[in-house]
Protein backbone atom coordinates (compact mmCIF):
# COMPACT_ATOMS: atom_id res chain seq x y z
CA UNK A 1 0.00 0.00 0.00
CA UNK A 2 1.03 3.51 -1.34
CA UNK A 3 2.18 5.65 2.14
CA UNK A 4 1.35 9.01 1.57
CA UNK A 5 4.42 10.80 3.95
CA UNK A 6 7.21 8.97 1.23
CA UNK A 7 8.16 11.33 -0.68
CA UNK A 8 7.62 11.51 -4.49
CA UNK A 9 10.91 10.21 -7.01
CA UNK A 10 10.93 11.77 -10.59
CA UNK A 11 10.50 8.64 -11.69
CA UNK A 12 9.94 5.37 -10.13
CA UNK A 13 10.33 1.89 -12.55
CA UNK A 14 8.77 -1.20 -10.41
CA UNK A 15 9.47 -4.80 -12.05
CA UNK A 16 9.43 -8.60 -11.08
CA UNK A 17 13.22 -8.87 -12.45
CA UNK A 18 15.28 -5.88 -11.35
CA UNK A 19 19.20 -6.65 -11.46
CA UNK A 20 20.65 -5.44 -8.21
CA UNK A 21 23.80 -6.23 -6.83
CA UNK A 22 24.38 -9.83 -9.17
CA UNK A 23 21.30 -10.55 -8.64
CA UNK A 24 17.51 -10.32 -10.11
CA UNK A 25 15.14 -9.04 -7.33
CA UNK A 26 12.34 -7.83 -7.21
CA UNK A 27 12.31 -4.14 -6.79
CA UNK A 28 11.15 -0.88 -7.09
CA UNK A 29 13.44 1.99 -8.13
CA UNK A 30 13.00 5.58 -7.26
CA UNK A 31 14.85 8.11 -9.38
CA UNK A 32 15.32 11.82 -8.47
CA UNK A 33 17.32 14.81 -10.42
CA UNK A 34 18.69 11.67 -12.90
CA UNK A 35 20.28 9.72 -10.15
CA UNK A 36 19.04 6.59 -8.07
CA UNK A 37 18.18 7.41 -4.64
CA UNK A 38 16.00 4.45 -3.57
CA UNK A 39 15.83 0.53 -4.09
CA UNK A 40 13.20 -1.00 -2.13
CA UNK A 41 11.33 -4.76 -2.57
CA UNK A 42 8.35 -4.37 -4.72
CA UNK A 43 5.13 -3.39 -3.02
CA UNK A 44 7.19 -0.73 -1.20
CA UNK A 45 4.85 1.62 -2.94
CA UNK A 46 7.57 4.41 -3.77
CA UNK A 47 5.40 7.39 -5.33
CA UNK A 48 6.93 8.94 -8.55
CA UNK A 49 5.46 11.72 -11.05
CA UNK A 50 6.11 9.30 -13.47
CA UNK A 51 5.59 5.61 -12.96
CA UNK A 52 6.79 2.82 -15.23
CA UNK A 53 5.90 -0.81 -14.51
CA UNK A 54 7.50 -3.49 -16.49
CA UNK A 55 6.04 -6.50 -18.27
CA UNK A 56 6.21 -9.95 -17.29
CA UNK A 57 8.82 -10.86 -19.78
CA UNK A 58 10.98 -7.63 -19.19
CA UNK A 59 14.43 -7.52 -16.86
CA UNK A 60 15.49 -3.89 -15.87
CA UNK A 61 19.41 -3.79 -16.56
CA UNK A 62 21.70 -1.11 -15.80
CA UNK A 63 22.69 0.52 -19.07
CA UNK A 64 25.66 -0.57 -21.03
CA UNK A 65 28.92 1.18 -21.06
CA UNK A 66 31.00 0.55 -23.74
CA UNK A 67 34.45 2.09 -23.71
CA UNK A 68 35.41 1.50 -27.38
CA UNK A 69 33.76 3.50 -30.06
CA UNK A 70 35.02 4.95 -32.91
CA UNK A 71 32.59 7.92 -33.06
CA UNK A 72 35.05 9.48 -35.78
CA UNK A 73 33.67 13.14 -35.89
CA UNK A 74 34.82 15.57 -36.64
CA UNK A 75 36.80 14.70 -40.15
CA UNK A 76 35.14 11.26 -41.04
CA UNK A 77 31.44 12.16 -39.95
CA UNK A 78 30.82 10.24 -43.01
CA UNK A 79 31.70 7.09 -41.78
CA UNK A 80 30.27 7.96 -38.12
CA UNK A 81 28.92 11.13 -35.82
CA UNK A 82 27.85 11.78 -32.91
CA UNK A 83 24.19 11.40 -33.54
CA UNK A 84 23.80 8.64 -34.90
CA UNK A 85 26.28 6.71 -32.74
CA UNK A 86 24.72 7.29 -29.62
CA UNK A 87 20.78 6.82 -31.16
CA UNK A 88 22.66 3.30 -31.88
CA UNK A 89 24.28 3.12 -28.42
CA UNK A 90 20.83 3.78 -26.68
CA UNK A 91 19.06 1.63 -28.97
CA UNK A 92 21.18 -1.09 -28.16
CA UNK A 93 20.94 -0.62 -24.10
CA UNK A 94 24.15 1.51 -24.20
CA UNK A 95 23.76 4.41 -22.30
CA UNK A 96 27.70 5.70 -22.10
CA UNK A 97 30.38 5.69 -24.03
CA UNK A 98 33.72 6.64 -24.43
CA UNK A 99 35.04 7.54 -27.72
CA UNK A 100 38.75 6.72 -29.27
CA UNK A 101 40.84 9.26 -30.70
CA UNK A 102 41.20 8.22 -34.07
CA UNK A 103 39.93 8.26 -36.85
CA UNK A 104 38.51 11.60 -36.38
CA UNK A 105 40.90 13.94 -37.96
CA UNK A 106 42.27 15.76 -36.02
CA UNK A 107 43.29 12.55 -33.29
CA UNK A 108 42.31 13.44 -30.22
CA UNK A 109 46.10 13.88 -29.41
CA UNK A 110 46.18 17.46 -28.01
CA UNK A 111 44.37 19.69 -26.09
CA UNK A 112 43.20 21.63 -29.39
CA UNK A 113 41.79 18.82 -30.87
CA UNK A 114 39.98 17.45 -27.86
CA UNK A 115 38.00 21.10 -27.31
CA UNK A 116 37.05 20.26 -31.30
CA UNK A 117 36.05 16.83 -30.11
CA UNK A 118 33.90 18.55 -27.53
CA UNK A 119 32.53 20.75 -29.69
CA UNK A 120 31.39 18.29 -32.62
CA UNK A 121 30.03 16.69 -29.57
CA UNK A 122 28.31 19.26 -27.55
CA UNK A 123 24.26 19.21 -28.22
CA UNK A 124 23.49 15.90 -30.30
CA UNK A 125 24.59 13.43 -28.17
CA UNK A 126 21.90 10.68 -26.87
CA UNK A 127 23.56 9.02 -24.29
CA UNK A 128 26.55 10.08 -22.13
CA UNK A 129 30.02 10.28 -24.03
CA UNK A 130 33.41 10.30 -22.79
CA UNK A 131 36.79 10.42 -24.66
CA UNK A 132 39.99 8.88 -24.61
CA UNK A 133 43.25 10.34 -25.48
CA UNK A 134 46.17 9.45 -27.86
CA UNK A 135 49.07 8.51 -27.21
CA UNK A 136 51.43 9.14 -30.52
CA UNK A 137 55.19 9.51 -31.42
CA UNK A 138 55.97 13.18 -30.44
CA UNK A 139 53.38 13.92 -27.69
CA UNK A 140 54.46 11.54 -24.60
CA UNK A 141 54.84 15.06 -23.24
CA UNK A 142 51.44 16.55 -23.68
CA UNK A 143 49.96 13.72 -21.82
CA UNK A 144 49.65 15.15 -18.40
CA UNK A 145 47.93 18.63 -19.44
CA UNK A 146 45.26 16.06 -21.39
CA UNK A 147 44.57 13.87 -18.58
CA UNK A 148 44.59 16.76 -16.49
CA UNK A 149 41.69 18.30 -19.05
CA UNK A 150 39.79 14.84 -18.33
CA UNK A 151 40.12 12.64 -20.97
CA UNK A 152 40.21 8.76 -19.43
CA UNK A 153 43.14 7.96 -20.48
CA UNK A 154 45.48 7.28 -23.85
CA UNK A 155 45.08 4.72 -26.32
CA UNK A 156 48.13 3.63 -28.62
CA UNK A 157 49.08 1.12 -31.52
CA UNK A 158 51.95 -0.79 -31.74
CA UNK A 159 51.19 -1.43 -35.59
CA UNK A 160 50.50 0.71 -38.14
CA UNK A 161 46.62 2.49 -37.40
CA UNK A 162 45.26 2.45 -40.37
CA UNK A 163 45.05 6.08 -40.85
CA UNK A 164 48.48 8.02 -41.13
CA UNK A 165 47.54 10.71 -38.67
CA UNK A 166 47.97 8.28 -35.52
CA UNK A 167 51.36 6.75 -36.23
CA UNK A 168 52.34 3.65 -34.34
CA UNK A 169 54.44 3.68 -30.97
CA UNK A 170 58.13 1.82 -31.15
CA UNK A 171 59.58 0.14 -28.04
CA UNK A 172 61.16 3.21 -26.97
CA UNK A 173 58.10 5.65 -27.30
CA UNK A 174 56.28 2.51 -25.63
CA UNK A 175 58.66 2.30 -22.34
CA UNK A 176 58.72 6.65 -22.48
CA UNK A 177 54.25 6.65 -22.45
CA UNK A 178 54.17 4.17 -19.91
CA UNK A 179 56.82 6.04 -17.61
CA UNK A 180 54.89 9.08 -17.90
CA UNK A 181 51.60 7.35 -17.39
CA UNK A 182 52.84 6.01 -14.44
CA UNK A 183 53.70 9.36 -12.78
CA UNK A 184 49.93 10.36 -12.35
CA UNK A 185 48.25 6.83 -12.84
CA UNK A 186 46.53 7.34 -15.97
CA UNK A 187 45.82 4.13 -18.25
CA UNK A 188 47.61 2.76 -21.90
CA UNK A 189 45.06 1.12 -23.81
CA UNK A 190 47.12 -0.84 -26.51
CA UNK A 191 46.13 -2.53 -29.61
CA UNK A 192 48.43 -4.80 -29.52
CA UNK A 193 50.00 -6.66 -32.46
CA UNK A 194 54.25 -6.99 -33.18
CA UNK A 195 54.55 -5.25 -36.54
CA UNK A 196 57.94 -7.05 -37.19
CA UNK A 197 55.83 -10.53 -37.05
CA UNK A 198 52.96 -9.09 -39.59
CA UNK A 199 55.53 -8.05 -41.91
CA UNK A 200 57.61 -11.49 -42.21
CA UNK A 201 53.76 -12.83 -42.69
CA UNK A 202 52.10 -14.21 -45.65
CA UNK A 203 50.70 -11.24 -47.64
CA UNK A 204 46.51 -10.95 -47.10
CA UNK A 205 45.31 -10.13 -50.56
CA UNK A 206 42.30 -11.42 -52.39
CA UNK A 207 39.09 -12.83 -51.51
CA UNK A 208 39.84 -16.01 -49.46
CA UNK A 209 39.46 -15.20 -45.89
CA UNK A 210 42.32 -17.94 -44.58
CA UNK A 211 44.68 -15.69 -46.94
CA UNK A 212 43.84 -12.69 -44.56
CA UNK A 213 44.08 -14.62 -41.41
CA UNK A 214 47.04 -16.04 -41.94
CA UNK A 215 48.92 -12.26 -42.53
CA UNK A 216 47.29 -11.77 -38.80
CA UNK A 217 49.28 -14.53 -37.06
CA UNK A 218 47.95 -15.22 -33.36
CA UNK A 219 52.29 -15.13 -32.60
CA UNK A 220 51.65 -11.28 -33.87
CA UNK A 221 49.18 -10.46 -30.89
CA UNK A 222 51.30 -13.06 -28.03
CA UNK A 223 54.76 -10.95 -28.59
CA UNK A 224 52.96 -7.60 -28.23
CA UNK A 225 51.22 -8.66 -25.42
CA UNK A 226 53.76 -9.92 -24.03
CA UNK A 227 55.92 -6.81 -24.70
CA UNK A 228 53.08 -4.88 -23.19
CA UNK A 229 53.19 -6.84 -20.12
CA UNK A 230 56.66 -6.44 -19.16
CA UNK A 231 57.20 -2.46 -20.18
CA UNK A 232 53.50 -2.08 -17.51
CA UNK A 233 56.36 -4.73 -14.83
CA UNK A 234 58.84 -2.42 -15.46
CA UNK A 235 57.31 0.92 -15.11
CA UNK A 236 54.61 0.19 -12.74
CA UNK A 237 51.84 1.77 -15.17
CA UNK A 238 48.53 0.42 -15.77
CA UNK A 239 48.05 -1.35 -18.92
CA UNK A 240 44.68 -2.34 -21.00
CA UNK A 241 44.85 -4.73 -24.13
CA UNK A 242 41.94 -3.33 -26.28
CA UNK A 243 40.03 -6.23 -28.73
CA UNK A 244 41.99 -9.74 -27.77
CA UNK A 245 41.28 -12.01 -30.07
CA UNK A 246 44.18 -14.64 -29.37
CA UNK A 247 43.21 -16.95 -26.67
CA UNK A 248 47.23 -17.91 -27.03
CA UNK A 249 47.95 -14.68 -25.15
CA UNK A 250 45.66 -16.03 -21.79
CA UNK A 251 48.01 -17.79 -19.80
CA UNK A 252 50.68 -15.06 -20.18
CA UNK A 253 47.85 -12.60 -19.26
CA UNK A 254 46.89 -14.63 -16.53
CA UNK A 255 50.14 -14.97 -14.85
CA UNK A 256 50.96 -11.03 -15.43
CA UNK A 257 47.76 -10.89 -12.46
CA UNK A 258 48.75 -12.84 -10.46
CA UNK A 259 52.08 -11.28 -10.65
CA UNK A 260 50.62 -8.27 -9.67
CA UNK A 261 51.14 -6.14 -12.73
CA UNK A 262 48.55 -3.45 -13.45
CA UNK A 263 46.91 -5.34 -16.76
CA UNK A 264 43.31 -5.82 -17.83
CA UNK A 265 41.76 -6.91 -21.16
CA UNK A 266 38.58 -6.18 -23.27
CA UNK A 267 37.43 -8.86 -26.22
CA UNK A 268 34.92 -8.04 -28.25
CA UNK A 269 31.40 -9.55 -29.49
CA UNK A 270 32.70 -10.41 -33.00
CA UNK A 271 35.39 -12.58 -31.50
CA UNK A 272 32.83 -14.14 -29.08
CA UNK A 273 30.33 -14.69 -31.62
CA UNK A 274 32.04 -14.94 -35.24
CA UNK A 275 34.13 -18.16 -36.51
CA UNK A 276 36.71 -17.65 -39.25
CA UNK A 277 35.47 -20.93 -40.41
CA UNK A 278 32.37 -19.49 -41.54
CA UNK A 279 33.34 -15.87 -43.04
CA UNK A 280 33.05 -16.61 -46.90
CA UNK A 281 35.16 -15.97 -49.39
CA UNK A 282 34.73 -11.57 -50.22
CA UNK A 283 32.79 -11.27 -46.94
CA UNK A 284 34.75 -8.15 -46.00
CA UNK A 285 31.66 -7.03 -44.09
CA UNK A 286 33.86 -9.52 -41.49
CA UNK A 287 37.34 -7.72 -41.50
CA UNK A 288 38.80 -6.44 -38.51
CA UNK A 289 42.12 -6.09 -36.83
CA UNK A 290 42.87 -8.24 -35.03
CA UNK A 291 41.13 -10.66 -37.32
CA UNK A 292 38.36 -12.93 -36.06
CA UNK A 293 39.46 -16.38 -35.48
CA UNK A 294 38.50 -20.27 -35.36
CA UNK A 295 36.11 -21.87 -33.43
CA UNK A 296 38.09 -23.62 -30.93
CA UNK A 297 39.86 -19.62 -30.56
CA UNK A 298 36.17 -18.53 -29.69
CA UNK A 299 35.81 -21.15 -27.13
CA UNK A 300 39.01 -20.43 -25.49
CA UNK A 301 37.74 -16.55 -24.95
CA UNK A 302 34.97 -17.62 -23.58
CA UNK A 303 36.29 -19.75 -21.18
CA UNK A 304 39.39 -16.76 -20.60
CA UNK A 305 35.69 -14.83 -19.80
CA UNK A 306 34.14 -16.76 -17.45
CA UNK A 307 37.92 -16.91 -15.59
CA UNK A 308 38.21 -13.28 -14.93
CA UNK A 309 41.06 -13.23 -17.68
CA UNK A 310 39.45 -10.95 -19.45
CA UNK A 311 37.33 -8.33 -17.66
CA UNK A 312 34.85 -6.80 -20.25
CA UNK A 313 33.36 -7.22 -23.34
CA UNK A 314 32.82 -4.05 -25.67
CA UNK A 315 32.07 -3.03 -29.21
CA UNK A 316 35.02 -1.60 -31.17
CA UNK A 317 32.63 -0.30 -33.16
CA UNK A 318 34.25 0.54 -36.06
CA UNK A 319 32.39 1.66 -38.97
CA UNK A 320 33.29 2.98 -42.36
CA UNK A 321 31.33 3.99 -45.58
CA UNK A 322 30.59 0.88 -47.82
CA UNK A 323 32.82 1.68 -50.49
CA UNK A 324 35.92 1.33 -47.62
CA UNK A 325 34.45 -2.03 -47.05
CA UNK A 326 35.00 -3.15 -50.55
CA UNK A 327 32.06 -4.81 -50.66
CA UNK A 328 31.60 -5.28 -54.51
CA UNK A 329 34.74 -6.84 -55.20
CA UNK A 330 35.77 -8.66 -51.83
CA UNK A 331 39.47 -7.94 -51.58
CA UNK A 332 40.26 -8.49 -47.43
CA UNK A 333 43.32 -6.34 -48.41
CA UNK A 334 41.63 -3.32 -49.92
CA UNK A 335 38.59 -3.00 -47.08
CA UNK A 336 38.71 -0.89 -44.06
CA UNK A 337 39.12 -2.83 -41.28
CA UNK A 338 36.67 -2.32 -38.77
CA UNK A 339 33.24 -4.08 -37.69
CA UNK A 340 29.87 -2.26 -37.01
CA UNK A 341 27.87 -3.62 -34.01
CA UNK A 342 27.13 -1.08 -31.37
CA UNK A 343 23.47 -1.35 -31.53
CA UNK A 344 23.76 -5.38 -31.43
CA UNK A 345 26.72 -6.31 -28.63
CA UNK A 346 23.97 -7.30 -25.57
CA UNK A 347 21.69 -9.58 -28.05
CA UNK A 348 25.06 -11.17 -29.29
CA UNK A 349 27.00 -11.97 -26.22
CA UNK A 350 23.47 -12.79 -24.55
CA UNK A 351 22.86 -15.18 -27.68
CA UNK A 352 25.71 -17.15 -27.12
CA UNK A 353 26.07 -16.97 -23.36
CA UNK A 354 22.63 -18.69 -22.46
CA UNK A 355 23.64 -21.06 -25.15
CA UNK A 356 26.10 -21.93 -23.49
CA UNK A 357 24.80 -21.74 -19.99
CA UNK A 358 25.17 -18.07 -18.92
CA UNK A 359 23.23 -16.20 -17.00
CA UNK A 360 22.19 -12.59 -18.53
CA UNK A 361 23.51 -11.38 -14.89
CA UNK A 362 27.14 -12.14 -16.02
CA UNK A 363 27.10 -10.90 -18.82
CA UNK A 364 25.23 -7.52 -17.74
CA UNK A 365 28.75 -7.44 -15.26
CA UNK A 366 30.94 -7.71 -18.39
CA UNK A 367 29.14 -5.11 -20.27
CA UNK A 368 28.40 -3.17 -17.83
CA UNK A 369 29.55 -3.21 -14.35
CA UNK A 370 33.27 -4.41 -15.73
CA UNK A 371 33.90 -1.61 -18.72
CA UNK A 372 32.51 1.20 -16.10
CA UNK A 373 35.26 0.09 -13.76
CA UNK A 374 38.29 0.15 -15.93
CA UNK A 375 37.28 3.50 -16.69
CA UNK A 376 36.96 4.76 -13.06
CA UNK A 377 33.32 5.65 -14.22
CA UNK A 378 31.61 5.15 -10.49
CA UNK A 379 28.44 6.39 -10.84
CA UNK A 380 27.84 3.97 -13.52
CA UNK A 381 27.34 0.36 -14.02
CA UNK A 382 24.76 -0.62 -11.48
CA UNK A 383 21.15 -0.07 -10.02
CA UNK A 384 22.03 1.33 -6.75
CA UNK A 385 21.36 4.37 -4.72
CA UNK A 386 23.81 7.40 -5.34
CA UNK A 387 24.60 5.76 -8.95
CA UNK A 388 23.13 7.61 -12.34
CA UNK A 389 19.75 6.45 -13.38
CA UNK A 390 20.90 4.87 -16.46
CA UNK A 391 18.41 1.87 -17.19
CA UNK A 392 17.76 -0.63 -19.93
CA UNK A 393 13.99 -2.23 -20.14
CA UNK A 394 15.53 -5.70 -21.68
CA UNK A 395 13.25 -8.75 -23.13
CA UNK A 396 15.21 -11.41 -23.16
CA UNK A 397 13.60 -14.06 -24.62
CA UNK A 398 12.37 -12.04 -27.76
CA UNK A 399 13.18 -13.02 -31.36
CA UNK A 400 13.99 -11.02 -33.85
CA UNK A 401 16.20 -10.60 -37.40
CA UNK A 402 19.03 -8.06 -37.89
CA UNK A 403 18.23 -5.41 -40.84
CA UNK A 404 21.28 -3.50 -41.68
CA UNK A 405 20.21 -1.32 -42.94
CA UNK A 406 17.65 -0.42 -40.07
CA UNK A 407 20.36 0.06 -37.46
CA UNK A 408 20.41 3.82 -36.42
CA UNK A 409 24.30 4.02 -37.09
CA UNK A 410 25.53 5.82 -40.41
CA UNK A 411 26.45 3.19 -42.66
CA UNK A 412 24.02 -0.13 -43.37
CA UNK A 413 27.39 -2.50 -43.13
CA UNK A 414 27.07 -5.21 -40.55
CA UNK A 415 28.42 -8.56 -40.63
CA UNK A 416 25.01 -9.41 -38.78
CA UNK A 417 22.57 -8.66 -41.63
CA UNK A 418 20.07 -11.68 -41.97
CA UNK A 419 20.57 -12.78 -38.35
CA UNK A 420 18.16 -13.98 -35.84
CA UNK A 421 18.54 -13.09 -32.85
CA UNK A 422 16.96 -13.08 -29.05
CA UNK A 423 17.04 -10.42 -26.80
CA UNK A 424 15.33 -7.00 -27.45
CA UNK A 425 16.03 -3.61 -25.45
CA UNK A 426 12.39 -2.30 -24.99
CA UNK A 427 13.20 1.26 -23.66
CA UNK A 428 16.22 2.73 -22.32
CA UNK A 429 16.54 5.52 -19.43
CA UNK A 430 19.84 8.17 -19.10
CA UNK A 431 20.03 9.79 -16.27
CA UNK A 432 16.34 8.91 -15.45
CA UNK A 433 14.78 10.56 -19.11
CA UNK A 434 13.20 7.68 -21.47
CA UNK A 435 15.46 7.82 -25.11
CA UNK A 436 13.10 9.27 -27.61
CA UNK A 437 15.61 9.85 -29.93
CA UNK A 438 14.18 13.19 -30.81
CA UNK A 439 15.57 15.38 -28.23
CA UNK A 440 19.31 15.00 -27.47
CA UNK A 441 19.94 14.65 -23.71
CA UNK A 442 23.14 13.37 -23.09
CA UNK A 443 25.93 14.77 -21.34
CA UNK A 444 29.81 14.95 -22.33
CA UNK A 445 32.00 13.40 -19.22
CA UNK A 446 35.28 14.02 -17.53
CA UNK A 447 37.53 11.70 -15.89
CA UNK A 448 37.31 12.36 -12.32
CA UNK A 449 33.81 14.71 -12.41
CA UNK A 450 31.89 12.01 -14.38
């Protein structure tokens, strides 16, 4: 029964299956001024001016937060903005993100360029956006004053980018960014793959996938890693391997925690999901860097997952315009590498976890919970008083097909298209105000004040 003294939330979402603490519960959650202030068993009768009450079949999630996203704006808007990645994000559950620095042009490698970041940002964002820094030859330097303006931390490649305005680190630039890193404890996220073992590789050209995978070697991924590893021993910085897709690189991963060095790990839902056994021939829809591998790969991840090898799963959403893909004539060599999912990542992963006998509660901690961590992020990530109401209405055992070319994010190229699928985000909250993907709402973070 309703007591009249409580006093009334903005909003107040009451639901049979309310994830709380690891758990499903359920709950009734009051929301005031965009923030979480009370989680009480249901038939606690918290008043709101707004009341939402969910359906039998609907879970209430915390929202996603997905730390890789290649927003690319300003300079590429083409191939991604800001708009339309985050009407994807909060489509897809996601309700923050944090942006790389490439392949916006300029890389978010200054202070100058991220105020133009902020900028191209400010006003159409959907759901809340942060931004990484980069970390290139010829600005280990600059670091500190960007950290200090609040970007999360610094992302780097050890292999060519991709795009010639965010040149590689060497070993020495490598040992000098960590050093500096580790004077004010900011973060390295590395892509790491040797370039000395991708150039002695078999060239990639053509249409046969195997042909691509095999100038990719797994051995190129293990020796970065493993350079990675020892530079974070030496230095004492904190490291984070962005996108592992070689399950060879676990054990040495493991044994770096337990050794106590500063590492953590992301994988993505393409290398969770996808088997290079299946990618046709031309299917360039597929490519990405490092490339998807086999089946018994995928299985390894998994289990790396459910070991607390790797910490989080997130997009590395990576889009391009079609004609980057090379979709008409198939050539892994010629097509952008990147792969387009940040609408799909919780109806993947959840796909293939329950398939495999995991609960939507772990994977909610590896989306959610587990990215918001690594990126100090502490008001979000969970459905608890004092954290930000950001809330995904979640159906979990509804079907339905993938439509490229429906997805809200620029370009209808997604390796997805034709898939069914189970698991459909029926609403999603930021900061306690429903999505309508009219109105732009969201805010633009700092490290530290987010």
């Amino acid at each position: 029964m309703t007591d009249e003294r409580m006093p009334e939330h903005d909003l107040v979402v009451r639901g049979r299956r309310v994830l709380v603490r690891g758990a499903f519960k359920p709950c009734e959650v009051g929301i005031t001024r965009g923030a979480i202030v009370a989680v009480e068993p249901l038939g606690a009768g918290l008043r709101g001016s707004e009341v939402v009450s969910l359906r039998d079949d609907e879970t209430l999630l915390p929202g996603l937060v997905d730390t890789h996203v290649h927003v690319n704006e300003p300079g590429r808007t083409e191939w991604e903005g800001f708009a339309s990645a985050t009407k994807a994000a909060a489509a897809g559950g996601v309700t923050t993100i944090i942006d790389m620095p490439l392949n916006s042009i300029p890389p978010t490698i200054s202070l100058d360029a991220l105020e133009r970041k902020r900028r191209a940002a400010r006003d159409q964002v959907f759901v809340d956006v942060g931004f990484w820094g980069g970390a290139v030859p010829g600005n280990i330097g600059a670091l500190r004053a960007i950290h200090d303006d609040g970007v999360f931390g610094f992302k780097c490649f050890l292999v060519p980018s991709g795009v010639d305005e965010f040149p590689a680190l060497g070993a020495a630039d490598l040992e000098h960014a960590m050093a500096e890193l580790a004077r004010f404890d900011g973060v390295l996220l590395v892509h790491a793959e040797d370039a000395a073992t991708i150039a002695g590789a078999p060239a990639g050209g053509g249409r046969g996938y195997e042909r691509f995978l095999a100038s990719r070697p797994r051995l190129a991924e293990d020796r970065a890693i493993a350079q990675v590893v020892e530079c974070a021993r030496r230095t004492g910085a904190r490291a984070h391997i962005v996108h592992l897709s070689s399950s060879d690189a676990l054990p040495l991963i493991a044994e770096a925690k337990r050794s106590g060095v500063r590492v953590t790990v992301e994988t993505c839902p393409h290398y969770l999901t996808l088997r290079s056994e299946d990618i046709a021939d031309g299917a360039t829809a597929c490519k990405c860097c490092p490339p998807v591998r086999e089946g018994a790969n995928r299985d390894l991840l998994w289990q790396g997952l459910l070991e607390g090898i790797i910490d989080a799963v997130v997009s590395d959403h990576s889009p391009s315009t079609a004609d980057l893909k090379d979709l008409e004539n198939g050539d892994f060599a010629a097509a952008w590498g990147g792969i387009a999912s940040l609408q799909l990542g919780m109806p993947l992963v959840w796909n293939h976890a329950r398939g495999r006998g995991i609960p939507l509660e772990k994977v909610v901690e590896w989306m959610s919970a587990r990215p918001a961590a690594l990126a100090a992020l502490a008001r979000k990530g969970r459905i608890e008083p004092g954290a930000d109401a950001d809330l995904s209405v979640f159906a979990p055992d509804e079907r339905f097909v993938v439509h490229a070319d429906r997805l809200l994010h620029k370009n209808p190229v997604c390796p997805y298209d034709g898939w069914s699928l189970t698991g459909v985000v029926r609403d999603t909250f930021v900061r306690g105000e429903r999505v309508d993907f009219a109105e732009p709402r969201g805010r633009l973070l700092r490290r530290g004040a987010a």
